[in-house]
C-alpha atoms as a PDB file:
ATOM      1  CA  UNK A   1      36.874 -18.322 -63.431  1.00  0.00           C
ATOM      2  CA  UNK A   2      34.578 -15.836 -65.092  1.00  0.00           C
ATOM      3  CA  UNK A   3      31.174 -17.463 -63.574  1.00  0.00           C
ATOM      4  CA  UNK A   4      27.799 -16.137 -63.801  1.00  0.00           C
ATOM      5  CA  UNK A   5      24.812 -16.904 -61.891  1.00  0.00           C
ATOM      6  CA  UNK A   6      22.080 -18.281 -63.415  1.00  0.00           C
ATOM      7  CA  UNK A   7      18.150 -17.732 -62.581  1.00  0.00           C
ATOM      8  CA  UNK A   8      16.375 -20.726 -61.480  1.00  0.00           C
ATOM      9  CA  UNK A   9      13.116 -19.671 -64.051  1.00  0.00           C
ATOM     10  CA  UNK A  10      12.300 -23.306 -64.202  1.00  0.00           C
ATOM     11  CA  UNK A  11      12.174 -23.785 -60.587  1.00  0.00           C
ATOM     12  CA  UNK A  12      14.014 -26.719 -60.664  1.00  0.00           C
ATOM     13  CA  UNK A  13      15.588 -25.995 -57.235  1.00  0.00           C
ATOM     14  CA  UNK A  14      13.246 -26.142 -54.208  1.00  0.00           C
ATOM     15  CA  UNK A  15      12.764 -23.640 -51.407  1.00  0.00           C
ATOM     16  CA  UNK A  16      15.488 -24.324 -48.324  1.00  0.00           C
ATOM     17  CA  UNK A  17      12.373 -23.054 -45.667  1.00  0.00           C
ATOM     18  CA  UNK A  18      13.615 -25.165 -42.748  1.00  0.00           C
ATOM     19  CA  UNK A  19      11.132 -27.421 -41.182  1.00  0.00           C
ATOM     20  CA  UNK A  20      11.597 -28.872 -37.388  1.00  0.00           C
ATOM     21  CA  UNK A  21      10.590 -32.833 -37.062  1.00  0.00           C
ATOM     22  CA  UNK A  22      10.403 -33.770 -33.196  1.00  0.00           C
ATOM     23  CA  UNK A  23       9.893 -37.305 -31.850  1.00  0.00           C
ATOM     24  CA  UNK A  24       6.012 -37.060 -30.404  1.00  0.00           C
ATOM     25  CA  UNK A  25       7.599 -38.339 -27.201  1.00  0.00           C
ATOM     26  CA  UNK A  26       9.794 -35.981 -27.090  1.00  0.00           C
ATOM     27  CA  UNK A  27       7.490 -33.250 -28.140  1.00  0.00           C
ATOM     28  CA  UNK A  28       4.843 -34.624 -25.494  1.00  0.00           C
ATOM     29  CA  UNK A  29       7.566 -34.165 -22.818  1.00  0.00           C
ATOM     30  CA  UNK A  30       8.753 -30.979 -23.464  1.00  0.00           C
ATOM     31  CA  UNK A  31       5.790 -28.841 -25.592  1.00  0.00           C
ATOM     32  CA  UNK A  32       7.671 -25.547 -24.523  1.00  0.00           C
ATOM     33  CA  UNK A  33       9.798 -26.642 -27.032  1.00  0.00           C
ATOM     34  CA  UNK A  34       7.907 -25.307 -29.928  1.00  0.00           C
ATOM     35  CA  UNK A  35       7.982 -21.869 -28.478  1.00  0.00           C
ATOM     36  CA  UNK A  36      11.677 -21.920 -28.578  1.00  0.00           C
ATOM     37  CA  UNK A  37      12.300 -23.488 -32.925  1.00  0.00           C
ATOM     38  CA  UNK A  38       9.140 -21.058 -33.965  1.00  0.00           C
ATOM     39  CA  UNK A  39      10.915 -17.881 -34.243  1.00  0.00           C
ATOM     40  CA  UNK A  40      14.479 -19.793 -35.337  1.00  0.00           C
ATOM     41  CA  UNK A  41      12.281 -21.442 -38.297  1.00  0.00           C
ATOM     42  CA  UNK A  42      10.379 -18.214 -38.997  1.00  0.00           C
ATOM     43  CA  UNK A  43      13.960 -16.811 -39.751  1.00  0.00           C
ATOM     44  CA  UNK A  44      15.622 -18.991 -41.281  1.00  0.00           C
ATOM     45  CA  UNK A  45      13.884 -18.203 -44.654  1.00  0.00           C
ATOM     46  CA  UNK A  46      15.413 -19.719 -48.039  1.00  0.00           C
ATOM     47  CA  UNK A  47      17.527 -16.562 -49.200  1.00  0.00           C
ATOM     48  CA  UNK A  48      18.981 -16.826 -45.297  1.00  0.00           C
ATOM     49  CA  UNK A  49      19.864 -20.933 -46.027  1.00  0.00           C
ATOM     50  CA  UNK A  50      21.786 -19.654 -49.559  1.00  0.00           C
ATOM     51  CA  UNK A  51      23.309 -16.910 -47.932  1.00  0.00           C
ATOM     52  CA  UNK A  52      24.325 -19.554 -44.725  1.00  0.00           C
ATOM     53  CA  UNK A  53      24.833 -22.755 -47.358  1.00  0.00           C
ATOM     54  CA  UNK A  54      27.076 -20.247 -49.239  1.00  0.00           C
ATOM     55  CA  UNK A  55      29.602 -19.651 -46.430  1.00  0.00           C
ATOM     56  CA  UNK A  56      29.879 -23.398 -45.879  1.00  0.00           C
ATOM     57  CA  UNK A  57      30.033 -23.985 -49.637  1.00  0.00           C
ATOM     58  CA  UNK A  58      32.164 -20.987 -50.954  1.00  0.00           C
ATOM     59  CA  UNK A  59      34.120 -19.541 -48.036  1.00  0.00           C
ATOM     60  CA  UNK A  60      34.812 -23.080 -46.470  1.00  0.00           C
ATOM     61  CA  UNK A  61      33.489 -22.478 -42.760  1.00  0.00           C
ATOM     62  CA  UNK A  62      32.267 -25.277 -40.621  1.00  0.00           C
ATOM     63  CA  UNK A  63      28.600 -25.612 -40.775  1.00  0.00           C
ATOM     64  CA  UNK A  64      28.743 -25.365 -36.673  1.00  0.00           C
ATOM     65  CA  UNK A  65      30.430 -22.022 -36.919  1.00  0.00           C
ATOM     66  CA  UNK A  66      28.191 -20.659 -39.743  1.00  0.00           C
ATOM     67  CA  UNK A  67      25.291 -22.363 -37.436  1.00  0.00           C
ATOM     68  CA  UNK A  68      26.351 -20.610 -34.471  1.00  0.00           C
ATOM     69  CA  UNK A  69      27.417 -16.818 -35.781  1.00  0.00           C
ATOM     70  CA  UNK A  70      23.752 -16.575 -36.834  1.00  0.00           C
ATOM     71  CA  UNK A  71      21.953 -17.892 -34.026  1.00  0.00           C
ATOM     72  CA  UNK A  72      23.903 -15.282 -31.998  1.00  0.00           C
ATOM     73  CA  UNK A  73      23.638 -12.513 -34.721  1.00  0.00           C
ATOM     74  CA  UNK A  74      19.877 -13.405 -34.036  1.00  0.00           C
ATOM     75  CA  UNK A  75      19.832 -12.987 -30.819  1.00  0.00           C
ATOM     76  CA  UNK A  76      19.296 -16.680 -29.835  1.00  0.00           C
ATOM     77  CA  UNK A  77      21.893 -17.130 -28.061  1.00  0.00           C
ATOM     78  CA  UNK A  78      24.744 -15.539 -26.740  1.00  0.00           C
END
């Protein structure tokens, strides 16, 4: 299709930096639970959501399976 991409130089397109939102009960019942999303959120930086978005998007994976090979790439999980 001959496409090129283009640089955002406007900006128009926000940063994809995830950001966790926890019920405060929930949070309040289990505060360990910020020691475990810290280091997922601290990697998940907004070249690593175009490079994940982009395997959804472009190579038509599931978002769990895209989800899941880099939480285990990570080390995460296993």
């Amino acid at each position: 299709m001959n496409l090129s991409v283009l640089t955002d130089d406007k900006h128009f397109f926000p940063n994809c930096n995830a950001a966790v939102t926890i019920n405060a009960k929930a949070y309040k019942k289990y505060p360990a639970i910020r020691d475990v999303l810290t280091p997922i959120t601290t990697k998940l930086t907004t070249d690593v959501m175009r490079t994940l978005n982009a395997e959804v998007d472009v190579a038509d994976r599931e978002p769990r399976d895209v989800a899941k090979s880099w939480l285990k790439q990570e080390g995460f999980i296993t």
